[in-house]
Protein backbone atom coordinates (compact mmCIF):
# COMPACT_ATOMS: atom_id res chain seq x y z
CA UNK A 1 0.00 0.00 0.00
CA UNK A 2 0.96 3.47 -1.01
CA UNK A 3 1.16 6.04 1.85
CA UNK A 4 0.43 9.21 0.09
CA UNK A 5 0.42 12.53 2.40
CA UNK A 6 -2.19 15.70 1.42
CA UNK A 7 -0.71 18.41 2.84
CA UNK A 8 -2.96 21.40 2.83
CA UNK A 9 -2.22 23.62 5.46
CA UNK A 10 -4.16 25.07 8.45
CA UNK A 11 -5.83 28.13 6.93
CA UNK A 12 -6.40 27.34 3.26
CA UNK A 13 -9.65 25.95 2.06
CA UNK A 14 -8.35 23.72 -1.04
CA UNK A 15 -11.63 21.43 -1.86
CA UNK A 16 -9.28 19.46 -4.03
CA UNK A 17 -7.13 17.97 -1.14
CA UNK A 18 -10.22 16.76 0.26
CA UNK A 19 -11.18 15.53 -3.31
CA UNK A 20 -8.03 13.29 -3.51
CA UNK A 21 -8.87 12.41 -0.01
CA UNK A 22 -12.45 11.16 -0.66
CA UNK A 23 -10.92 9.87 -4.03
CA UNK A 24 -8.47 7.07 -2.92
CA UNK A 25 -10.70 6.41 0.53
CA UNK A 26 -13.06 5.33 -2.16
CA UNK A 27 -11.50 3.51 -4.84
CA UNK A 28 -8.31 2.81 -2.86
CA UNK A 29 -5.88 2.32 -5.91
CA UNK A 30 -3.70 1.01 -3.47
CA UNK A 31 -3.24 4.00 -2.55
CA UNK A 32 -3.77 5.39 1.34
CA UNK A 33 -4.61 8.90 2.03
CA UNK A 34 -3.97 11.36 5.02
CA UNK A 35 -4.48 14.82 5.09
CA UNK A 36 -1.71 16.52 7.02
CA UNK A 37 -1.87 20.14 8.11
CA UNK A 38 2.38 20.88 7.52
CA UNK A 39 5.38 18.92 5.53
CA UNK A 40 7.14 18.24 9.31
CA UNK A 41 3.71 16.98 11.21
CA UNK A 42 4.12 13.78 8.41
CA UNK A 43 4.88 10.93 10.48
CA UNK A 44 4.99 8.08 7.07
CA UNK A 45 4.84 8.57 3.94
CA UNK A 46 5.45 7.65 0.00
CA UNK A 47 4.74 10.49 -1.41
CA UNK A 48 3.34 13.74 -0.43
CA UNK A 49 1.51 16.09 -2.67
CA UNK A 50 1.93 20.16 -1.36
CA UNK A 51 0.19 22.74 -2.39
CA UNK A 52 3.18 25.79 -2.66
CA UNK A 53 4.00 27.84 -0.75
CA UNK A 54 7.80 27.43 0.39
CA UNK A 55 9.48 24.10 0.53
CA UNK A 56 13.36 24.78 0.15
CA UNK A 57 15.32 22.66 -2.26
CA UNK A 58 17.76 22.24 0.71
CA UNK A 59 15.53 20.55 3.36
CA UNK A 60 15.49 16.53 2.80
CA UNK A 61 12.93 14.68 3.14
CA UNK A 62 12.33 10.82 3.27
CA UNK A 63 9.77 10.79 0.85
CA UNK A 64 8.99 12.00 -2.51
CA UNK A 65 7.11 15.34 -3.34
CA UNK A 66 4.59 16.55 -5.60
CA UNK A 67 4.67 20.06 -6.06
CA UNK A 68 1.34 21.50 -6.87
CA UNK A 69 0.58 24.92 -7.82
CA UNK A 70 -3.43 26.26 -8.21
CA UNK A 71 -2.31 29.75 -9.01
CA UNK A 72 0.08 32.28 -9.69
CA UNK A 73 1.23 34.91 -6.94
CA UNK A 74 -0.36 38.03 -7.12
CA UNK A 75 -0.13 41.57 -5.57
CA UNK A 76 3.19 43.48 -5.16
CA UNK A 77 6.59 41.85 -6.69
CA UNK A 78 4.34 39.13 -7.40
CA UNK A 79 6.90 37.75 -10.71
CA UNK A 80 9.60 37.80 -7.92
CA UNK A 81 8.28 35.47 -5.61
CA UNK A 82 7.24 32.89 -8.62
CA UNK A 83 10.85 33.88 -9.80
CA UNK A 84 12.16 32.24 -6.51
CA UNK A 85 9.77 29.37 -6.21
CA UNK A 86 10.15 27.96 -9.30
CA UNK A 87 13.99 28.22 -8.77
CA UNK A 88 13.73 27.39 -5.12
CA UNK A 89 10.86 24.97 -3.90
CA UNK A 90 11.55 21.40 -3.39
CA UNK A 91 10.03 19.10 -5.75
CA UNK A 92 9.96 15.15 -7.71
CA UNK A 93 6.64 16.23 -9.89
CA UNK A 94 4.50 18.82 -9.70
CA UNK A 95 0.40 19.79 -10.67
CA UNK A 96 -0.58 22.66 -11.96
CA UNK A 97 -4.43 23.74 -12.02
CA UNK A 98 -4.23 24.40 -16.28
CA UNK A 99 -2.13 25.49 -18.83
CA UNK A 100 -1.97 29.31 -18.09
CA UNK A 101 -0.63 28.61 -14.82
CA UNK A 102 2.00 25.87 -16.03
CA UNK A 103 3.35 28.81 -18.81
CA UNK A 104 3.70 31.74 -16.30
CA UNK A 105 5.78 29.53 -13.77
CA UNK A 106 7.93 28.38 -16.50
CA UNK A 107 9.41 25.52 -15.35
CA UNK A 108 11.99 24.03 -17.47
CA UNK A 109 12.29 20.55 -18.27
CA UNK A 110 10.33 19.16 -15.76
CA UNK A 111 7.42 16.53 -15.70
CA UNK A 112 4.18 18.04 -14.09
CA UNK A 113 0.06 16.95 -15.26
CA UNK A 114 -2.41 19.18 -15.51
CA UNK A 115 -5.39 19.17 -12.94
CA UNK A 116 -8.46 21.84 -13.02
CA UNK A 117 -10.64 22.06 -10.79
CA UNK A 118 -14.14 20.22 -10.24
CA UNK A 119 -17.31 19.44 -8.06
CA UNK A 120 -18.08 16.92 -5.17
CA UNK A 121 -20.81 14.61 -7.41
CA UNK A 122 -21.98 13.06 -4.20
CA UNK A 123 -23.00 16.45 -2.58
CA UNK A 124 -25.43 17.63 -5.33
CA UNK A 125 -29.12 18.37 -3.96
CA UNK A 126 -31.97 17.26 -6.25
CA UNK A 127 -32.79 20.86 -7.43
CA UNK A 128 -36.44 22.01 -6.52
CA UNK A 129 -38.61 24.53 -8.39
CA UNK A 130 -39.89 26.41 -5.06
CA UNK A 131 -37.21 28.63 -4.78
CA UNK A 132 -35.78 30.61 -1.67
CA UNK A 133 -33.50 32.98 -3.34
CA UNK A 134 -33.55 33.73 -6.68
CA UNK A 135 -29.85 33.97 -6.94
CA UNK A 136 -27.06 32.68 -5.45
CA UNK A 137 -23.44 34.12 -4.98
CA UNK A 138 -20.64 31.67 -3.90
CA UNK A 139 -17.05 32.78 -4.20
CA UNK A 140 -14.36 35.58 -3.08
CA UNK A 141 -16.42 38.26 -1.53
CA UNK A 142 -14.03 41.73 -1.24
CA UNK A 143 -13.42 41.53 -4.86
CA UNK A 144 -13.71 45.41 -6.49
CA UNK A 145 -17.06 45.71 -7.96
CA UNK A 146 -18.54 43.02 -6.26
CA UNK A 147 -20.65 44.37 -3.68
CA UNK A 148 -22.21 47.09 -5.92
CA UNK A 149 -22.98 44.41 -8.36
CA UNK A 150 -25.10 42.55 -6.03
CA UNK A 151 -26.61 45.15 -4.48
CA UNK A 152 -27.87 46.42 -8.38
CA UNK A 153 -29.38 42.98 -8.40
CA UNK A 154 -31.12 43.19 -4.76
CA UNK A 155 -32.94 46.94 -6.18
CA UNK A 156 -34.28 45.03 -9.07
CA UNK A 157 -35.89 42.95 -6.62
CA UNK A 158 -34.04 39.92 -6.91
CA UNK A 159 -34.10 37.59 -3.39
CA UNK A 160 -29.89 36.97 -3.10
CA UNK A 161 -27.88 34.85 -0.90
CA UNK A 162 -24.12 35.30 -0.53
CA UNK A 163 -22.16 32.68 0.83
CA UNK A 164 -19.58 34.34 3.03
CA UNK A 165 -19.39 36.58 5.43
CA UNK A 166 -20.04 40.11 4.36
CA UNK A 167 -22.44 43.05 5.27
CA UNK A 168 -25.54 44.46 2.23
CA UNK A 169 -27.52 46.83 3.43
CA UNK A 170 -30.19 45.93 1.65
CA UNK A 171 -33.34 43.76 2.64
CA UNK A 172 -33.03 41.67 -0.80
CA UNK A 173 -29.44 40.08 0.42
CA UNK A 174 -28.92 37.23 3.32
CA UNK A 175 -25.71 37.01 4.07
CA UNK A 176 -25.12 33.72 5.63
CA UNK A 177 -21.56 33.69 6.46
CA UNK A 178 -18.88 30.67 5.89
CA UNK A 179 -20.72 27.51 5.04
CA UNK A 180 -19.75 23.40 5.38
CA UNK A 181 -18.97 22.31 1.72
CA UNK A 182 -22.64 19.67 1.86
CA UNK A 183 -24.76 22.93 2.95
CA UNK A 184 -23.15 24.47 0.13
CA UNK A 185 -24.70 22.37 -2.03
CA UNK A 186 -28.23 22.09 -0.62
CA UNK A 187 -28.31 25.97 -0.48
CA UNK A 188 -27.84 25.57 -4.31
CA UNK A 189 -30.59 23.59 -4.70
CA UNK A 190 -32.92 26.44 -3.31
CA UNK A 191 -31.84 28.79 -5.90
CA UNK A 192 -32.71 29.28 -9.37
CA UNK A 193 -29.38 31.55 -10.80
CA UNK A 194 -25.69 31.21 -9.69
CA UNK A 195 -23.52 34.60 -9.51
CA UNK A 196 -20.27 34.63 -10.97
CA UNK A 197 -17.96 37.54 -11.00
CA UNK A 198 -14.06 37.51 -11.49
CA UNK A 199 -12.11 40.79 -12.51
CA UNK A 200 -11.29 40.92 -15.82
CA UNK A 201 -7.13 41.31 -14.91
CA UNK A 202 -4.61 39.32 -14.45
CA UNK A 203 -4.07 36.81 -13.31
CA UNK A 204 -7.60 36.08 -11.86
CA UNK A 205 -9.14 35.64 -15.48
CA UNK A 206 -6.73 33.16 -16.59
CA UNK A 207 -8.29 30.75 -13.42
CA UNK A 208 -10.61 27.84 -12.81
CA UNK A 209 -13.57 29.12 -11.36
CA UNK A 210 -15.20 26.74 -8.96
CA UNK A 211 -18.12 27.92 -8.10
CA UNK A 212 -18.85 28.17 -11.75
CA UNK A 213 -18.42 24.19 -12.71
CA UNK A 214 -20.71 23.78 -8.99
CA UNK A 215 -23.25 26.06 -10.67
CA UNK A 216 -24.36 23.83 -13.52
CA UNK A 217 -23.47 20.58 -11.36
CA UNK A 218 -26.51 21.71 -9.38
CA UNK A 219 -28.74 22.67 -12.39
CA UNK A 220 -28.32 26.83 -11.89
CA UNK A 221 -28.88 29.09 -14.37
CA UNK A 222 -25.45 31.27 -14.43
CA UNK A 223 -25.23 34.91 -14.39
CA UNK A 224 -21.57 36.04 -14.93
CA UNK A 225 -19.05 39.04 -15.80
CA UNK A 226 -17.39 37.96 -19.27
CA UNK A 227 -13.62 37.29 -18.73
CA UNK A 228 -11.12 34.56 -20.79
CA UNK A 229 -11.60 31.90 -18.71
CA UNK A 230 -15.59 31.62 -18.63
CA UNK A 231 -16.05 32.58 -21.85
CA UNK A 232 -13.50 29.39 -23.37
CA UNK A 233 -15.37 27.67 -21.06
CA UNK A 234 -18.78 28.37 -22.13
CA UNK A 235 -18.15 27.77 -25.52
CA UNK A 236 -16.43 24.40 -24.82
CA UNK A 237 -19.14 23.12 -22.56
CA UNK A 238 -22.16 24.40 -25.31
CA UNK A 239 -23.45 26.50 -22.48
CA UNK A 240 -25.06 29.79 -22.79
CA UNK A 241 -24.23 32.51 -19.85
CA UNK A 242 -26.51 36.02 -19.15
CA UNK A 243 -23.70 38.58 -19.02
CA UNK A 244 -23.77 40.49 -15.96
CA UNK A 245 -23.36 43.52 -18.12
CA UNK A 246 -26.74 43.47 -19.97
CA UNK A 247 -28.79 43.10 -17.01
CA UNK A 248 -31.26 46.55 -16.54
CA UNK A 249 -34.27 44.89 -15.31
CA UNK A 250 -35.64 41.63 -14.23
CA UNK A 251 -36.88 40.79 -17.79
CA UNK A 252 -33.77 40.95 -18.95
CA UNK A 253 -33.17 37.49 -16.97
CA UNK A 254 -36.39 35.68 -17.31
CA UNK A 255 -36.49 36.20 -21.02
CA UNK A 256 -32.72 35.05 -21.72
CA UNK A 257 -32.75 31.50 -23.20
CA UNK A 258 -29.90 30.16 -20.51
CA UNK A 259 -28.28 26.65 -21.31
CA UNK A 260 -26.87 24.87 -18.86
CA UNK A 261 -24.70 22.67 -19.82
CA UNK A 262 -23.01 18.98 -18.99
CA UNK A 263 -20.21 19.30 -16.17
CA UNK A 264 -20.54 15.12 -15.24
CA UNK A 265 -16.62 15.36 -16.85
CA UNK A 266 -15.61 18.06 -14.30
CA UNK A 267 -16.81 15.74 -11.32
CA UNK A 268 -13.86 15.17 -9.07
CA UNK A 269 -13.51 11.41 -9.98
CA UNK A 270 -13.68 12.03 -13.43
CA UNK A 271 -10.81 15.09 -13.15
CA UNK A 272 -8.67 12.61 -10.84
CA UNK A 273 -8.92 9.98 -13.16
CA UNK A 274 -8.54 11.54 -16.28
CA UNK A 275 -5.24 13.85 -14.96
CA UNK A 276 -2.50 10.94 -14.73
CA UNK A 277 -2.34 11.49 -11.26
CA UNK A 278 -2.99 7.75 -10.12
CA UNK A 279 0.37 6.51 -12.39
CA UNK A 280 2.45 9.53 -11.21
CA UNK A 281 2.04 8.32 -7.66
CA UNK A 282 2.62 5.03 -8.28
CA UNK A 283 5.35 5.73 -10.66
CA UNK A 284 6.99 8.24 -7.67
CA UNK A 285 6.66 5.30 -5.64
CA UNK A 286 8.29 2.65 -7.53
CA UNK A 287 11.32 5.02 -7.89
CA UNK A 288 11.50 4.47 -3.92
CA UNK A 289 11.20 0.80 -4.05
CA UNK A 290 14.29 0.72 -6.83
């Protein structure tokens, strides 16, 4: 058996380390998963998958690690510090979540796999037609523009529920604070449209949006900002998105001919599967054995 270590740190919320969790717990692969919260608390171990952060090239380790990477750094000298992790972080392999990410790291000669992101299949709520909220927001909630956008929604009389902890002065807005990942999902299933926005700057429009690929899991009509990443995903999926942008009344929704289309690819088995991640483990492993 395979002792593979998740290590996702004690402040992060990375749905994907529980994914790989839930993943081999299931299907095994001979493959045994813990979730650790640091590299040192490991106590045994194959391999361990990390999501970066700062593992110096320096420090040994008795096991193997896969680097993984689900964005770019951002803010101030942000090219400096991927500058010095890509030269500097320990690693055997590494994941990357898509092919924008992989480019602006550029790592040179090195094996990686691809992995986007994806939605827990066994969470989705049956979706009903007597709806508490019309619409839905899940997601980053101090991003610019945000607030007023929802808040233009809530005047046109729109019922809204934000996921998160923020304040709306307005009586058309709950704001239900930080939810478990399963109420998540039944909170979907009371909603009829799912909110997406994402700045249209770098690097955030280059990035797998979650909540999105959630959205049409759980049958939502999606309302979204137009950006590079949803719109190549819209048009590879065959789905058809109401611009945020267009919206002046509520007619403007209930009259759009919304398509939601076919995520069952994007579930988190499927993405696991599908990534190469079960033979880089084992392969990683072997190595060890030799």
């Amino acid at each position: 058996m395979i002792k593979l270590a998740i290590v996702k740190g004690s402040g992060a919320f990375l749905p994907e380390a529980y994914a790989y969790y839930d993943f081999f717990k299931k299907y095994n692969y001979g493959i045994d998963a813990k979730i650790y919260n640091s590299v040192d608390s490991i106590t045994d171990a194959d391999v361990a998958i990390v999501f970066y952060g700062f593992y110096p090239l320096w420090k040994k380790y008795d096991f193997f690690i896969i680097g993984e990477y689900n964005s770019v750094s951002i803010g101030r000298f942000s090219k400096i510090k991927d500058f010095f992790k890509t030269r500097l972080n320990k690693r055997d392999f590494l994941f990357f979540l898509n092919d924008f990410v992989q480019k602006e790291l550029n790592y040179k000669n090195e094996d990686y796999i691809l992995r986007g992101m994806g939605f827990f299949n066994e969470l989705i709520v049956k979706h009903k037609n007597d709806y508490t909220y019309d619409i839905v927001y899940s997601g980053t909630i101090n991003r610019y523009g945000l607030k007023e956008r929802i808040i233009a929604l809530a005047k046109l009389g729109f019922k809204i529920a934000v996921i998160g902890t923020a304040e709306f002065i307005h009586e058309n807005v709950s704001s239900l604070g930080k939810l478990p990942l399963p109420e998540v999902y039944k909170l979907y299933a009371t909603c009829k449209y799912g909110l997406n926005y994402t700045p249209d700057i770098y690097p955030y429009k280059y990035q797998d949006s979650t909540k999105v690929i959630e959205y049409c899991a759980a049958g939502l009509k999606v309302i979204t900002n137009k950006y590079s990443w949803i719109n190549e995903f819209e048009l590879l999926n065959k789905g058809n998105f109401l611009d945020l942008d267009t919206i002046n009344d509520k007619n403007d929704v209930a009259n759009f001919h919304f398509i939601i289309p076919n995520v069952e690819k994007y579930s988190w088995d499927n993405v696991i599967r599908k990534s190469g991640m079960i033979d880089t483990i084992k392969q990683l492993n072997a190595k060890k054995c030799l």
